[in-house]
PDB file of N, CA and C in Angstrom:
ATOM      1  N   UNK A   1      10.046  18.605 -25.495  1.00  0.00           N
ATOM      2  CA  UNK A   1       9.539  19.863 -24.961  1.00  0.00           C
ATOM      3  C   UNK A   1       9.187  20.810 -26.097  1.00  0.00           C
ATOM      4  N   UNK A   2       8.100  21.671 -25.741  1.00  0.00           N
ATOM      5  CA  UNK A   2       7.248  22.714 -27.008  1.00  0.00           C
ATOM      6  C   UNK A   2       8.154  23.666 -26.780  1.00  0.00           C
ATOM      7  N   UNK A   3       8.922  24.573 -27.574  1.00  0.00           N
ATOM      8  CA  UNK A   3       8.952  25.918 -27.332  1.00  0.00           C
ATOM      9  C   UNK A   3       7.760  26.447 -27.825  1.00  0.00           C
ATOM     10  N   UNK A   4       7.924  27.911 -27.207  1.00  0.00           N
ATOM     11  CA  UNK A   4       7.277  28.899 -27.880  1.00  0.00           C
ATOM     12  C   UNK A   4       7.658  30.332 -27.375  1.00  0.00           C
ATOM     13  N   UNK A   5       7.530  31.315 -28.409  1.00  0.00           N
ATOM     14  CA  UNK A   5       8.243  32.609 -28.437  1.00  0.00           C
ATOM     15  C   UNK A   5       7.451  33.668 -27.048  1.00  0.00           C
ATOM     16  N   UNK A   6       7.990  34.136 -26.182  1.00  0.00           N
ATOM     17  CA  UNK A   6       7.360  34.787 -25.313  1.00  0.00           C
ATOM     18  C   UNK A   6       7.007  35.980 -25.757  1.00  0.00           C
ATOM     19  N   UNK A   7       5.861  36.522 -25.501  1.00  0.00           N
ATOM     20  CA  UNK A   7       4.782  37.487 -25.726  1.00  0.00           C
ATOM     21  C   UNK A   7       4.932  38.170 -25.076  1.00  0.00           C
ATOM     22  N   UNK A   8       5.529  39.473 -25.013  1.00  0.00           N
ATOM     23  CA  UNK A   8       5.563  40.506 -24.276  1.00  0.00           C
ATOM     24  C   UNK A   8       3.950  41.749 -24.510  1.00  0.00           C
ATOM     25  N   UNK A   9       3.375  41.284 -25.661  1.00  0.00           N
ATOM     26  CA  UNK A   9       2.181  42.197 -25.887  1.00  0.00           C
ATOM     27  C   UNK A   9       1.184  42.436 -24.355  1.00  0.00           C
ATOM     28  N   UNK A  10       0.948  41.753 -23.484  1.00  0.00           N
ATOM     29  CA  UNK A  10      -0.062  41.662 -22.457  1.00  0.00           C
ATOM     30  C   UNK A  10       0.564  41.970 -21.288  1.00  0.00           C
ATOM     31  N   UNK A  11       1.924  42.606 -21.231  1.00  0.00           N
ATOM     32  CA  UNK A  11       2.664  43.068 -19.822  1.00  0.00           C
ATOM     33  C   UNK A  11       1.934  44.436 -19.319  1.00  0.00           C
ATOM     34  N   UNK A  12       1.539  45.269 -19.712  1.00  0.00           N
ATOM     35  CA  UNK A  12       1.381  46.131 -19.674  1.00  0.00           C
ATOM     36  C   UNK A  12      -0.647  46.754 -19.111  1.00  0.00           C
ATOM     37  N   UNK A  13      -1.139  45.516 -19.557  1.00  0.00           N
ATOM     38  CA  UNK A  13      -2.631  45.121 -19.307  1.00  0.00           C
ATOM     39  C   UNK A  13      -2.654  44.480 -18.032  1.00  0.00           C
ATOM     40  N   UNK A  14      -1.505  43.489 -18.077  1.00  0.00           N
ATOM     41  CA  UNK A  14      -1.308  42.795 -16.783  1.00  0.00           C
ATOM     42  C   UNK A  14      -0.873  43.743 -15.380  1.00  0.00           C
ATOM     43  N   UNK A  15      -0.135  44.535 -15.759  1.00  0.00           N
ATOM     44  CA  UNK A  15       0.194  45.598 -14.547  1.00  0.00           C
ATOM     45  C   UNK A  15      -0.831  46.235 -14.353  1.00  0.00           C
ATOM     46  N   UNK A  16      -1.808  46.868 -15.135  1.00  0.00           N
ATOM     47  CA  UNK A  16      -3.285  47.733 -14.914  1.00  0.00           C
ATOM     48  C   UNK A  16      -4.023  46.696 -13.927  1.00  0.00           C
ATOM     49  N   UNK A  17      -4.107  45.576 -14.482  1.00  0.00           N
ATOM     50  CA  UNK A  17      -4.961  44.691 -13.619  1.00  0.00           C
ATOM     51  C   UNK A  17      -4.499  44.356 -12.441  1.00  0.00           C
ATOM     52  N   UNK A  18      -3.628  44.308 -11.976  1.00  0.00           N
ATOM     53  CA  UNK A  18      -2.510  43.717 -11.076  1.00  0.00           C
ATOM     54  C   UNK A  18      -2.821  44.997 -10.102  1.00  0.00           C
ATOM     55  N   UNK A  19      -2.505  46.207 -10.549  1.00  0.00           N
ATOM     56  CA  UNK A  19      -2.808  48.008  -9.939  1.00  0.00           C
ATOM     57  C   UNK A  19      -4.340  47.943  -9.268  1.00  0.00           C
ATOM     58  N   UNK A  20      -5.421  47.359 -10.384  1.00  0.00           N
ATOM     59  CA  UNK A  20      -6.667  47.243  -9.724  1.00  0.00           C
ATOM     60  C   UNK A  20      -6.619  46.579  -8.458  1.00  0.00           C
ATOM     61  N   UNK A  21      -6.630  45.498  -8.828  1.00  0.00           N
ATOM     62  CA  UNK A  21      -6.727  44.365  -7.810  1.00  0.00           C
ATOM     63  C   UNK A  21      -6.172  44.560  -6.444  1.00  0.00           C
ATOM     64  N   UNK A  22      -5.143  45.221  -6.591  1.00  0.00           N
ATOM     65  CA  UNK A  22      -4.549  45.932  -4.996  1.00  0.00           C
ATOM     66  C   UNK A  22      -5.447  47.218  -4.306  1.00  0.00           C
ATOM     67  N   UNK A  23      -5.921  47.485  -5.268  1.00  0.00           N
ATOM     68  CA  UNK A  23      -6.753  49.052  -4.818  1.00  0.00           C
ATOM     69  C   UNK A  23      -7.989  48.606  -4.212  1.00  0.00           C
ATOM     70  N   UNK A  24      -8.176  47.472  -5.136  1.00  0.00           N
ATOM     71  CA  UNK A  24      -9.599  46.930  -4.537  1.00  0.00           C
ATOM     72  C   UNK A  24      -9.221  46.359  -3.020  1.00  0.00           C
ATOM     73  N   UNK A  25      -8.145  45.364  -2.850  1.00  0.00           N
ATOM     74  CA  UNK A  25      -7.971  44.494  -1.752  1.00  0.00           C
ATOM     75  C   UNK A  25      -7.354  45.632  -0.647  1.00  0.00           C
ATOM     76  N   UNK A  26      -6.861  46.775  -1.089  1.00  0.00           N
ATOM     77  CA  UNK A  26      -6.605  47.902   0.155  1.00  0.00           C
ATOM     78  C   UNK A  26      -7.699  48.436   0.403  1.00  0.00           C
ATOM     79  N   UNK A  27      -9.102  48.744  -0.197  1.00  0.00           N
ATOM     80  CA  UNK A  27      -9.769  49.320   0.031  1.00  0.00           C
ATOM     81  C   UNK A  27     -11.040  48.398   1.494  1.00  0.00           C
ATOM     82  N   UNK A  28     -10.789  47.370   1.328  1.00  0.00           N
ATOM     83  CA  UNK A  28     -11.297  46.116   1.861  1.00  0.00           C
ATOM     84  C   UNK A  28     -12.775  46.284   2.019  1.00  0.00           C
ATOM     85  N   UNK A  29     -13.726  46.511   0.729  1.00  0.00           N
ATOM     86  CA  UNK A  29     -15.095  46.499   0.790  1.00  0.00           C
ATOM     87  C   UNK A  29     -15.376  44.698   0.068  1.00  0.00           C
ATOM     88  N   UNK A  30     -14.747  44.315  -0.077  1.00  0.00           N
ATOM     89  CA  UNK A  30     -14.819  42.760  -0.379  1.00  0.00           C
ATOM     90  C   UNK A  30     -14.525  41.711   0.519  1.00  0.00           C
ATOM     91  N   UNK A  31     -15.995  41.196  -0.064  1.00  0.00           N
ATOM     92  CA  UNK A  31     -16.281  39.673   1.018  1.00  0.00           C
ATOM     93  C   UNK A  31     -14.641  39.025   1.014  1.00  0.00           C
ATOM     94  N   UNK A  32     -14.840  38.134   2.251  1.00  0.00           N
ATOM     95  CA  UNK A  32     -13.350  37.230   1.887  1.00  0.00           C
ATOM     96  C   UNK A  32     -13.226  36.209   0.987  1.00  0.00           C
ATOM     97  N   UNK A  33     -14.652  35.988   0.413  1.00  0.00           N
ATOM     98  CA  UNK A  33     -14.429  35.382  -1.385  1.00  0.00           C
ATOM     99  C   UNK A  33     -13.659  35.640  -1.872  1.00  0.00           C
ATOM    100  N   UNK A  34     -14.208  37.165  -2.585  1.00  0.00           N
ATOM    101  CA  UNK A  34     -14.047  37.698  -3.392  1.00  0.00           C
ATOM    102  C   UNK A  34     -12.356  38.632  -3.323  1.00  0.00           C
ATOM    103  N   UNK A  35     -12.297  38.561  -1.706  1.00  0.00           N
ATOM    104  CA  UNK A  35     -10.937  38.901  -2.012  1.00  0.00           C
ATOM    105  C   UNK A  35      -9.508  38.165  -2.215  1.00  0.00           C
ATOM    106  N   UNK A  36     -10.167  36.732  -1.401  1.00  0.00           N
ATOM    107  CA  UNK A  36      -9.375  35.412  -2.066  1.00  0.00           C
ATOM    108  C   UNK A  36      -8.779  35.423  -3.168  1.00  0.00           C
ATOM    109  N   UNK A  37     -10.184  35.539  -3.834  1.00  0.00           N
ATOM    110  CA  UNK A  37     -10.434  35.508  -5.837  1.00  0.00           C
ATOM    111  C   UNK A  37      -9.644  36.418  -6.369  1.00  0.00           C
ATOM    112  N   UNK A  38      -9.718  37.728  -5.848  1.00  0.00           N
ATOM    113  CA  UNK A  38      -8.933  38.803  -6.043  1.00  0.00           C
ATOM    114  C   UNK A  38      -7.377  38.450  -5.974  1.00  0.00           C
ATOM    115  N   UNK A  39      -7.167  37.950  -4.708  1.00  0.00           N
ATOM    116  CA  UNK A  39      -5.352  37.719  -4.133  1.00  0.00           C
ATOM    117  C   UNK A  39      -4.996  36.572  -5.061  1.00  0.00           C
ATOM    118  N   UNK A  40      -5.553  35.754  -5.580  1.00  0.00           N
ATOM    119  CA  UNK A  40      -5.353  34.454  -6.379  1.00  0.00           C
ATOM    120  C   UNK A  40      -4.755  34.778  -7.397  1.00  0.00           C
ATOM    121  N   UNK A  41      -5.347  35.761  -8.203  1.00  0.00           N
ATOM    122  CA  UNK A  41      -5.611  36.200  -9.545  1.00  0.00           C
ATOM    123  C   UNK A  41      -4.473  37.633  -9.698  1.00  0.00           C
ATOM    124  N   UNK A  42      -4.548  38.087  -8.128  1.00  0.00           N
ATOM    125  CA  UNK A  42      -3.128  39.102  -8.410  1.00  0.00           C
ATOM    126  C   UNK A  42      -1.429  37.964  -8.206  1.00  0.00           C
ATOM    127  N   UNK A  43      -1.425  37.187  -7.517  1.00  0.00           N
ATOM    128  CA  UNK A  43      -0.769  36.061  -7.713  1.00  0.00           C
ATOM    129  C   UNK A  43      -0.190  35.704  -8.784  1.00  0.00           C
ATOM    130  N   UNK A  44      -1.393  34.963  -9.861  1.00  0.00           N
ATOM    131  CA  UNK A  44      -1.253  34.312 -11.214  1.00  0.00           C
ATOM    132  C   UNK A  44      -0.623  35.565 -12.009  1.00  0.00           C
ATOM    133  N   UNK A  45      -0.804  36.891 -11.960  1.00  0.00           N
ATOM    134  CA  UNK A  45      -0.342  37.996 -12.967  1.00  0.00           C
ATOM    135  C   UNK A  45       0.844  38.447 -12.225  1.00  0.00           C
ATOM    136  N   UNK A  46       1.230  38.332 -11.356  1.00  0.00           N
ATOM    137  CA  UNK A  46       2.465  38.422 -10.913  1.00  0.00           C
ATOM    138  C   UNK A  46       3.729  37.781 -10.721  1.00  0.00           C
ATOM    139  N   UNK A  47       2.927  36.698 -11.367  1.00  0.00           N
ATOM    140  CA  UNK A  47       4.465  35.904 -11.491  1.00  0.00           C
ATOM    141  C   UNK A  47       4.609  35.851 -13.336  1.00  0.00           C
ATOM    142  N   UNK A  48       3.488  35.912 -13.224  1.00  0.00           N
ATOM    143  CA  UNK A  48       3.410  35.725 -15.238  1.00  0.00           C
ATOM    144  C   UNK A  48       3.896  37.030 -15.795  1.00  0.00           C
ATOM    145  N   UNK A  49       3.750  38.601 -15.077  1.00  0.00           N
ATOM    146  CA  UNK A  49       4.835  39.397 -15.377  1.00  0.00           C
ATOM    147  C   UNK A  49       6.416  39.249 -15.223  1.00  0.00           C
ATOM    148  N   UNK A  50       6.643  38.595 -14.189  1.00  0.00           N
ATOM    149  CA  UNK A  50       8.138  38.657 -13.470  1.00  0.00           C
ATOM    150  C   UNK A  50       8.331  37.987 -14.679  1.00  0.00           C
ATOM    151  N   UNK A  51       7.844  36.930 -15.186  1.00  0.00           N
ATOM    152  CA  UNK A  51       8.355  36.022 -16.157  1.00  0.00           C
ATOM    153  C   UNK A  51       8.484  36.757 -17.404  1.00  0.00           C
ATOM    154  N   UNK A  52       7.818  37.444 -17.478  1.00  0.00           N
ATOM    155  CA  UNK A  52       8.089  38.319 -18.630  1.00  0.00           C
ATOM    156  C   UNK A  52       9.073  39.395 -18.511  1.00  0.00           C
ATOM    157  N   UNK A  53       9.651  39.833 -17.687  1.00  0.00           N
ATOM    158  CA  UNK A  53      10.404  40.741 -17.024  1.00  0.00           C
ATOM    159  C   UNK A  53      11.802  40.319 -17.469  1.00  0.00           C
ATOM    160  N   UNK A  54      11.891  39.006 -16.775  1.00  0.00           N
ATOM    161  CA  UNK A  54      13.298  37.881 -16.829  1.00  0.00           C
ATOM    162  C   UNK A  54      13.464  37.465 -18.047  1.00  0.00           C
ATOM    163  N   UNK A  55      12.305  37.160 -19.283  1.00  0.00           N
ATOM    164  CA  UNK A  55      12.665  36.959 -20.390  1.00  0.00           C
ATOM    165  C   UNK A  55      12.972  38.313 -21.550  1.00  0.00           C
ATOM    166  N   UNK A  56      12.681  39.805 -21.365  1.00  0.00           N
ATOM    167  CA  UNK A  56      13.228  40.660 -21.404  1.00  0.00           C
ATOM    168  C   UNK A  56      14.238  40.951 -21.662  1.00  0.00           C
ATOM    169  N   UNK A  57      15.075  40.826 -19.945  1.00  0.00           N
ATOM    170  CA  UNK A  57      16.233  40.831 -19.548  1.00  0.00           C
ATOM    171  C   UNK A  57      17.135  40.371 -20.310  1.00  0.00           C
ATOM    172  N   UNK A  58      16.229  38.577 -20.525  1.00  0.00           N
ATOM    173  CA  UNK A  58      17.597  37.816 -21.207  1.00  0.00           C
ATOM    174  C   UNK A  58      17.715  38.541 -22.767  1.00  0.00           C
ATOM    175  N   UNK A  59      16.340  39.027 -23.304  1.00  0.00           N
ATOM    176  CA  UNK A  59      16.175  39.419 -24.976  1.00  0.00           C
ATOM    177  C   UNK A  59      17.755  40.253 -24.888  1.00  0.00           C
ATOM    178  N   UNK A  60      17.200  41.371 -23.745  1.00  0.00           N
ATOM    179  CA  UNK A  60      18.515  42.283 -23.799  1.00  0.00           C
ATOM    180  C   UNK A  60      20.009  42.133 -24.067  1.00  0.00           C
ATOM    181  N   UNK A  61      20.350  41.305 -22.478  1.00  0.00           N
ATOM    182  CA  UNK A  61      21.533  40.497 -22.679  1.00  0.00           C
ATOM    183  C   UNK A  61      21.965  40.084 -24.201  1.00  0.00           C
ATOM    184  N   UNK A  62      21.111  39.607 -25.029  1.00  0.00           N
ATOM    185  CA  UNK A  62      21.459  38.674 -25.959  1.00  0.00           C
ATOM    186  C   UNK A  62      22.362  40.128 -27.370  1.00  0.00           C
ATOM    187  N   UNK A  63      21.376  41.024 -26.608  1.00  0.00           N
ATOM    188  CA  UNK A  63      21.663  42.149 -27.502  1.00  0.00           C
ATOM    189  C   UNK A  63      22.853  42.838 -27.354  1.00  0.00           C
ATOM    190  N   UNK A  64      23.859  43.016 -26.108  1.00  0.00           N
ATOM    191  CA  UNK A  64      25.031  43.597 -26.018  1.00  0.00           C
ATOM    192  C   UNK A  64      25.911  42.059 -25.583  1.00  0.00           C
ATOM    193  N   UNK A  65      25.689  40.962 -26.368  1.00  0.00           N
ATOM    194  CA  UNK A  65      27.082  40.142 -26.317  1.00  0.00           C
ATOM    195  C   UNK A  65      27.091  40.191 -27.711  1.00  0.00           C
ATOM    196  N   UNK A  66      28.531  39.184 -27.300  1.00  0.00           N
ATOM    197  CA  UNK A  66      29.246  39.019 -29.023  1.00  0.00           C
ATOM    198  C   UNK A  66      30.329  40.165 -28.719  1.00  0.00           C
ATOM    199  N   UNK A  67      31.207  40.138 -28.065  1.00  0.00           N
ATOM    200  CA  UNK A  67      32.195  41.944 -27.956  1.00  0.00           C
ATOM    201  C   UNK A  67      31.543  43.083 -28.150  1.00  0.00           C
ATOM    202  N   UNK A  68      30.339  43.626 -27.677  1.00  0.00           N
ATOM    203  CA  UNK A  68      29.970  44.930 -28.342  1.00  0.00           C
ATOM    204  C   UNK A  68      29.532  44.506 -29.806  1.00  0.00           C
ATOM    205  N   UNK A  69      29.310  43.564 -30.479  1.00  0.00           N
ATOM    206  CA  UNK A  69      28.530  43.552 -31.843  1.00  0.00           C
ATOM    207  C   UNK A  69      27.268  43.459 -31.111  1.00  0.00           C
ATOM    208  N   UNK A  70      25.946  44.459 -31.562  1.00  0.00           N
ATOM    209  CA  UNK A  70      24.976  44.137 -31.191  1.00  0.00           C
ATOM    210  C   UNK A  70      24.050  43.405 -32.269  1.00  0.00           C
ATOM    211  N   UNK A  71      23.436  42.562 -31.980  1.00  0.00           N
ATOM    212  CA  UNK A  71      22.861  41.834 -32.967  1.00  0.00           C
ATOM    213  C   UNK A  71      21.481  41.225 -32.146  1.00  0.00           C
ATOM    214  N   UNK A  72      20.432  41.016 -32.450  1.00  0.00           N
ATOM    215  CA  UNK A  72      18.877  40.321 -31.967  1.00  0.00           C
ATOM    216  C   UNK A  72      18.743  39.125 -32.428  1.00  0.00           C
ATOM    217  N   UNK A  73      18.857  38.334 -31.116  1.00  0.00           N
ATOM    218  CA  UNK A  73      18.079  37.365 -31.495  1.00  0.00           C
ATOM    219  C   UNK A  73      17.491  36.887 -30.902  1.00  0.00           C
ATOM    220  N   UNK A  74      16.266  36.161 -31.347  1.00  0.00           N
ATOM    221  CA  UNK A  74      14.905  36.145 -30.865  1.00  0.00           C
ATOM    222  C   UNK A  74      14.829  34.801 -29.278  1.00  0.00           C
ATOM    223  N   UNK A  75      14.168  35.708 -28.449  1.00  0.00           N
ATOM    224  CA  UNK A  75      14.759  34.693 -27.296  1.00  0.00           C
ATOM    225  C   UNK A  75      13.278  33.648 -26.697  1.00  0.00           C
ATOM    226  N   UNK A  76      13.445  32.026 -26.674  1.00  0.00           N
ATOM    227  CA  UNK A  76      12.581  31.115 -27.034  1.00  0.00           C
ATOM    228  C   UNK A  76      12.983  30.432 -25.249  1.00  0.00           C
ATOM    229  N   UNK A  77      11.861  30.596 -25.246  1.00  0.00           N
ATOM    230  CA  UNK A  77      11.541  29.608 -23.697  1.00  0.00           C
ATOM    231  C   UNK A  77      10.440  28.363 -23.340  1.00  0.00           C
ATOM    232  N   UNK A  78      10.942  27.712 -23.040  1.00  0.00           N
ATOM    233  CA  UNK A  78      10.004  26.513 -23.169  1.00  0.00           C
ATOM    234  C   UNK A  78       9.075  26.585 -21.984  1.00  0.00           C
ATOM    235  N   UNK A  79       7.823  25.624 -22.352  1.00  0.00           N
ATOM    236  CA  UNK A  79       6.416  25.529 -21.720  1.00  0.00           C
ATOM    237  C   UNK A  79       7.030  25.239 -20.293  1.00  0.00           C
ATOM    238  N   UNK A  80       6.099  25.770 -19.172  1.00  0.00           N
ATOM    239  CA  UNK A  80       6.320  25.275 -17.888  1.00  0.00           C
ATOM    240  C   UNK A  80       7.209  25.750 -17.048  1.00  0.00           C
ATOM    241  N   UNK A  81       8.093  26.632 -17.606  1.00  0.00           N
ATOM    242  CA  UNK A  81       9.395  27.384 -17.109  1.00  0.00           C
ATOM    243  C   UNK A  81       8.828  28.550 -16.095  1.00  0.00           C
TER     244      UNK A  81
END
């Protein structure tokens, strides 16, 4: 199995887009293509935030164990997770 270091840089782009995409699909001036396309795609960024959310979490965690020594270390999740 590959690791690789999770990227928190694109959480924040991902919620803007994620914000659109609902405004658009509440507003309901879109074909049911396009709002498919729309619901698909708010889908794919919504779980790919949560995932970023949960790997966060764990960064955190990692940061208040050890008894109160706080110490960082870098938290690695493998492909497919």
């Amino acid at each position: 199995m590959t690791k690789k270091k999770t990227d928190f840089s694109h959480f924040e782009q991902s919620i803007a887009e994620l914000e659109q995409i609902v405004q658009q699909l509440e507003q309901g001036d879109l074909s049911l293509d396009q709002a498919l396309h729309q619901f698909e795609r708010g889908i794919e960024l919504s779980r790919t935030s949560q995932q970023q959310l949960q790997a966060a979490q764990q960064k955190v965690q990692l940061l208040v164990q050890d008894a109160g020594q706080e110490r960082l270390e870098p938290f690695v999740t493998t492909e497919g997770e």
